[in-house]
Structure formats: C-alpha cells, structure tokens
C-alpha atoms as a PDB file:
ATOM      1  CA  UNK A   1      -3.044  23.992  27.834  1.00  0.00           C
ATOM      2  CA  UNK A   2      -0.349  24.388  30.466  1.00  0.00           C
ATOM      3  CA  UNK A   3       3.301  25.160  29.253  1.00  0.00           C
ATOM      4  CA  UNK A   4       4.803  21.818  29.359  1.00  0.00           C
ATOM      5  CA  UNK A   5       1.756  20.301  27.310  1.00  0.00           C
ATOM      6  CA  UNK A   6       2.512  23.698  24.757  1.00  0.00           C
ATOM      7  CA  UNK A   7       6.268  22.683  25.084  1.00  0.00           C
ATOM      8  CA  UNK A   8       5.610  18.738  24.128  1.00  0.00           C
ATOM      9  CA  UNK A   9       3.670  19.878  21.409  1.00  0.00           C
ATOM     10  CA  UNK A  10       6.291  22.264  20.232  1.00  0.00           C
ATOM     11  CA  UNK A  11       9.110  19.296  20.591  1.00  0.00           C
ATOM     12  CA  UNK A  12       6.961  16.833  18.640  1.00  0.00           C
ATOM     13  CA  UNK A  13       5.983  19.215  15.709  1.00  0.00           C
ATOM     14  CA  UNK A  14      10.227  20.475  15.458  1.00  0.00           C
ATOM     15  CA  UNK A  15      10.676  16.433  15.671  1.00  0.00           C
ATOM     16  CA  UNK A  16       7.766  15.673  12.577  1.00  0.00           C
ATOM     17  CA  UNK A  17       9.546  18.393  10.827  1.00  0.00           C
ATOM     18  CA  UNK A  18      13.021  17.410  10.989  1.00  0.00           C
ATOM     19  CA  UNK A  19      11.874  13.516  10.007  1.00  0.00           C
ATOM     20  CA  UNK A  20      10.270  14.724   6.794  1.00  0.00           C
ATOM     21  CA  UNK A  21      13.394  16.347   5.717  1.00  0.00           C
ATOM     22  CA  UNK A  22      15.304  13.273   6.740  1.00  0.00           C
ATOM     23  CA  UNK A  23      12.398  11.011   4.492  1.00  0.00           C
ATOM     24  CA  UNK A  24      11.800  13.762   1.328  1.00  0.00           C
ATOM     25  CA  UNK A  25      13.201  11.546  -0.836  1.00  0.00           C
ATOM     26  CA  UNK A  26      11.752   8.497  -0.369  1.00  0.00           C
ATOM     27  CA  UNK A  27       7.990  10.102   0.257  1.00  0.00           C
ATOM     28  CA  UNK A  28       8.806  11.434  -3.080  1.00  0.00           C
ATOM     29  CA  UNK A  29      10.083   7.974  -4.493  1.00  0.00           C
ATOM     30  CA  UNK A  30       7.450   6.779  -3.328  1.00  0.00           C
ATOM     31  CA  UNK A  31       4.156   9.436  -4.633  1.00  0.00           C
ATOM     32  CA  UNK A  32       5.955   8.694  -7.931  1.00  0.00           C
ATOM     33  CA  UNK A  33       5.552   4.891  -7.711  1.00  0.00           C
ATOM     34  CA  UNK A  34       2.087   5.461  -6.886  1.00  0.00           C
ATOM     35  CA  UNK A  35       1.264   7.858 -10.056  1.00  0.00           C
ATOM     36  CA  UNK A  36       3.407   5.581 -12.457  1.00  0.00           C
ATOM     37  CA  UNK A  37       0.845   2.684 -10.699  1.00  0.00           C
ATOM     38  CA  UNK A  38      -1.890   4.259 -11.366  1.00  0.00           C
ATOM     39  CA  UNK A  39      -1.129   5.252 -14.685  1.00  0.00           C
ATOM     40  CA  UNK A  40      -0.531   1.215 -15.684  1.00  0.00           C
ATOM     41  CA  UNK A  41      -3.693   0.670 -14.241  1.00  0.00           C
ATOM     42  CA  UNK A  42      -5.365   3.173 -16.253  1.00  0.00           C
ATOM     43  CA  UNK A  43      -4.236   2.096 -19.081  1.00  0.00           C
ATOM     44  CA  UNK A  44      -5.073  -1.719 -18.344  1.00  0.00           C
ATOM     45  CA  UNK A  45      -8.669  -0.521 -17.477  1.00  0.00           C
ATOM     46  CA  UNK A  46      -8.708   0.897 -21.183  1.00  0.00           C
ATOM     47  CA  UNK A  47      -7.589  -2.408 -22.811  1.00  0.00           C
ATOM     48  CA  UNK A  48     -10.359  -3.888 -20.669  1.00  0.00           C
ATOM     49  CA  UNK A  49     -13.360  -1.810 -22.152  1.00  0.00           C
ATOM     50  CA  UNK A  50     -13.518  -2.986 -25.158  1.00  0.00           C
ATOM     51  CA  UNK A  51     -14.063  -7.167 -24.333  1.00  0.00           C
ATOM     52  CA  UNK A  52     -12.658  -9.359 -21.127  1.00  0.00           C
ATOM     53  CA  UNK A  53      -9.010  -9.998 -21.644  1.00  0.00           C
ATOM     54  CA  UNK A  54      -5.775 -12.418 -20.910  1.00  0.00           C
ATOM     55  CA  UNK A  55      -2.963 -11.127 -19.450  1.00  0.00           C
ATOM     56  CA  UNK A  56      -0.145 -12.174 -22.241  1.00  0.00           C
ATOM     57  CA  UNK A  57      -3.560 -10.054 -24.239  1.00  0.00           C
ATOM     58  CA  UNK A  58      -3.299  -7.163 -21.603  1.00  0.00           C
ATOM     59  CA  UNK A  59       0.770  -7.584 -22.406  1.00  0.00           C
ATOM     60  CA  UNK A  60       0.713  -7.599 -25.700  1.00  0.00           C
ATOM     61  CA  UNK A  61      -1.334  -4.361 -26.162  1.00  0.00           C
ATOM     62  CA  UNK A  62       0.102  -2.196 -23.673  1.00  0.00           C
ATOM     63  CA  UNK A  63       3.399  -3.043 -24.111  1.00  0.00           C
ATOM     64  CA  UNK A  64       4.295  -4.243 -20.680  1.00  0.00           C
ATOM     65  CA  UNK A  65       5.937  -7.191 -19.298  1.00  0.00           C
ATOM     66  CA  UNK A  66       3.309 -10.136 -19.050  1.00  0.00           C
ATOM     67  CA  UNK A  67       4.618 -10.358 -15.379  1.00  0.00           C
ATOM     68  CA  UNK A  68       3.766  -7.186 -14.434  1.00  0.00           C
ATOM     69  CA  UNK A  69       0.405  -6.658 -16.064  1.00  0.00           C
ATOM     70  CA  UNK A  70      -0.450  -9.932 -14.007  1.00  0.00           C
ATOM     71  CA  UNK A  71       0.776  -7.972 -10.696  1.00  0.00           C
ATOM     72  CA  UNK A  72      -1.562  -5.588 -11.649  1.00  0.00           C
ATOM     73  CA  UNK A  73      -4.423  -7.686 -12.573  1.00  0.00           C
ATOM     74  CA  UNK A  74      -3.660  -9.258  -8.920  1.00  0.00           C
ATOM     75  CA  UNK A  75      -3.805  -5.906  -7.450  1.00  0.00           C
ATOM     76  CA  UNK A  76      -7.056  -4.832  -9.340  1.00  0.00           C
ATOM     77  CA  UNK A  77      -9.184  -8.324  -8.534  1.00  0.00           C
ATOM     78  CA  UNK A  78      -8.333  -7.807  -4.592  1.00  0.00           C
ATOM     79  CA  UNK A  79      -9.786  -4.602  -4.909  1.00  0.00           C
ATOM     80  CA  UNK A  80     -13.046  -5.594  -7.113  1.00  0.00           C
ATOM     81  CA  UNK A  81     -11.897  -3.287 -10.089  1.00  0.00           C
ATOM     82  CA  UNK A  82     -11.536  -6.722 -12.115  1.00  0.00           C
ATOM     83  CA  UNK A  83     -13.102 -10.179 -12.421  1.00  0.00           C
ATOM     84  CA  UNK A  84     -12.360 -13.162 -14.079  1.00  0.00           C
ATOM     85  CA  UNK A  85     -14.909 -13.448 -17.256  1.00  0.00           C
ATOM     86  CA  UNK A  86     -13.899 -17.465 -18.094  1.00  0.00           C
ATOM     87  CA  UNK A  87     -11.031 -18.889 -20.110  1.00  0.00           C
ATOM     88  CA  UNK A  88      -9.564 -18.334 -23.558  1.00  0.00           C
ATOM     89  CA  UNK A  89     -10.376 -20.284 -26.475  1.00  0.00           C
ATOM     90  CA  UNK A  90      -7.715 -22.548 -26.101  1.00  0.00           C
ATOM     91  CA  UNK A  91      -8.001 -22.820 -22.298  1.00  0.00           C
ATOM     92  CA  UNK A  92      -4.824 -21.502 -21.182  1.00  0.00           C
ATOM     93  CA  UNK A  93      -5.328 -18.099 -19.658  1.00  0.00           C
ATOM     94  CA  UNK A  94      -8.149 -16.654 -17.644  1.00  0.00           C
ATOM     95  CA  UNK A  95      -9.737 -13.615 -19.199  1.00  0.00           C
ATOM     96  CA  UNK A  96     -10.467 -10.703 -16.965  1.00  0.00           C
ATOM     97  CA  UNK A  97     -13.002  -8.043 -17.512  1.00  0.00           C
ATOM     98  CA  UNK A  98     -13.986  -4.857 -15.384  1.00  0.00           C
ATOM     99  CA  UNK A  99     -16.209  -5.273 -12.566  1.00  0.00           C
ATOM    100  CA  UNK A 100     -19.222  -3.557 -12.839  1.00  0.00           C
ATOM    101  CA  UNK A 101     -18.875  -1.193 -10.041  1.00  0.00           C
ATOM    102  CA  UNK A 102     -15.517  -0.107 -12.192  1.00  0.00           C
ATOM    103  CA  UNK A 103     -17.661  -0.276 -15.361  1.00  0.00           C
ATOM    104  CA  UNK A 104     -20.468   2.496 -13.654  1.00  0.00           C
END
C-alpha cells in the first residue's frame, strides 16, 4: 500500500466514524424496533402452536391490535414462517398455522 492509498483509507474510516456518531440514535431506534419485532413475532408463533389461527384470534390472545398482528402475519407468510391452514367456521377469516420448516 502506497501512502495516499494508506491516507484514503485513513479519511474514509475518520469519515465512517464520524457518520455513526451523527446516526447513533436512529441505529439504536432502529435495533430496538427490530427486538420489539421480534418479540411480537415470538409471541404470535406461540399462539400458533397450539392449532392454526385467525388474526382477530391471534388479536384477541395476545393482546395486540388486530391490525398489527395482520402486519405481522403478512411479514411471517412472505418469509414461509406461516401458511394459511383454510377458513374459519363461519368463513370470514383465514386461519394461519406455522409452516413446517418453522414447526422443525
């Protein structure tokens, strides 16, 4: 490495430490979001184990807003964590179970 290549690199890594002081507050926002995520998510896989569930179901048992266990439930069927196991008895809500690579 010649000196300006040691130089650039010197510039770049005072640069990428001066940004993360500028951002520490929203990185940190935003590792919190991600634990208080997963955490819902935990819980909804819990509510899950026992038989395939609705979402006002899913609501009504954890305690959250119907509207944002059915983000949730959106966010876990993209990923294959959940699947939709038919309707409910009256035919208003899809039920969703645990895929079975979230199952095993």
């Amino acid at each position: 490495m010649n000196v300006t290549s040691k130089e650039q690199a010197r510039k770049r890594t005072q640069m990428l430490v001066e940004l993360r002081k500028q951002h520490d507050a929203q990185v940190k926002q935003a590792q919190e979001r991600l634990k208080e995520q997963q955490t819902i998510r935990k819980t909804l896989q819990r509510a899950m184990q026992g038989a395939p569930r609705s979402v006002p179901q899913l609501a009504a048992i954890t305690n959250l807003a119907a509207y944002e266990v059915l983000w949730h439930i959106a966010a876990m069927k993209k990923y294959g964590v959940v699947e939709e196991a038919g309707m409910d008895t009256g035919g208003e809500y899809y039920l969703y179970e645990l895929s079975k690579e979230a199952k095993g």
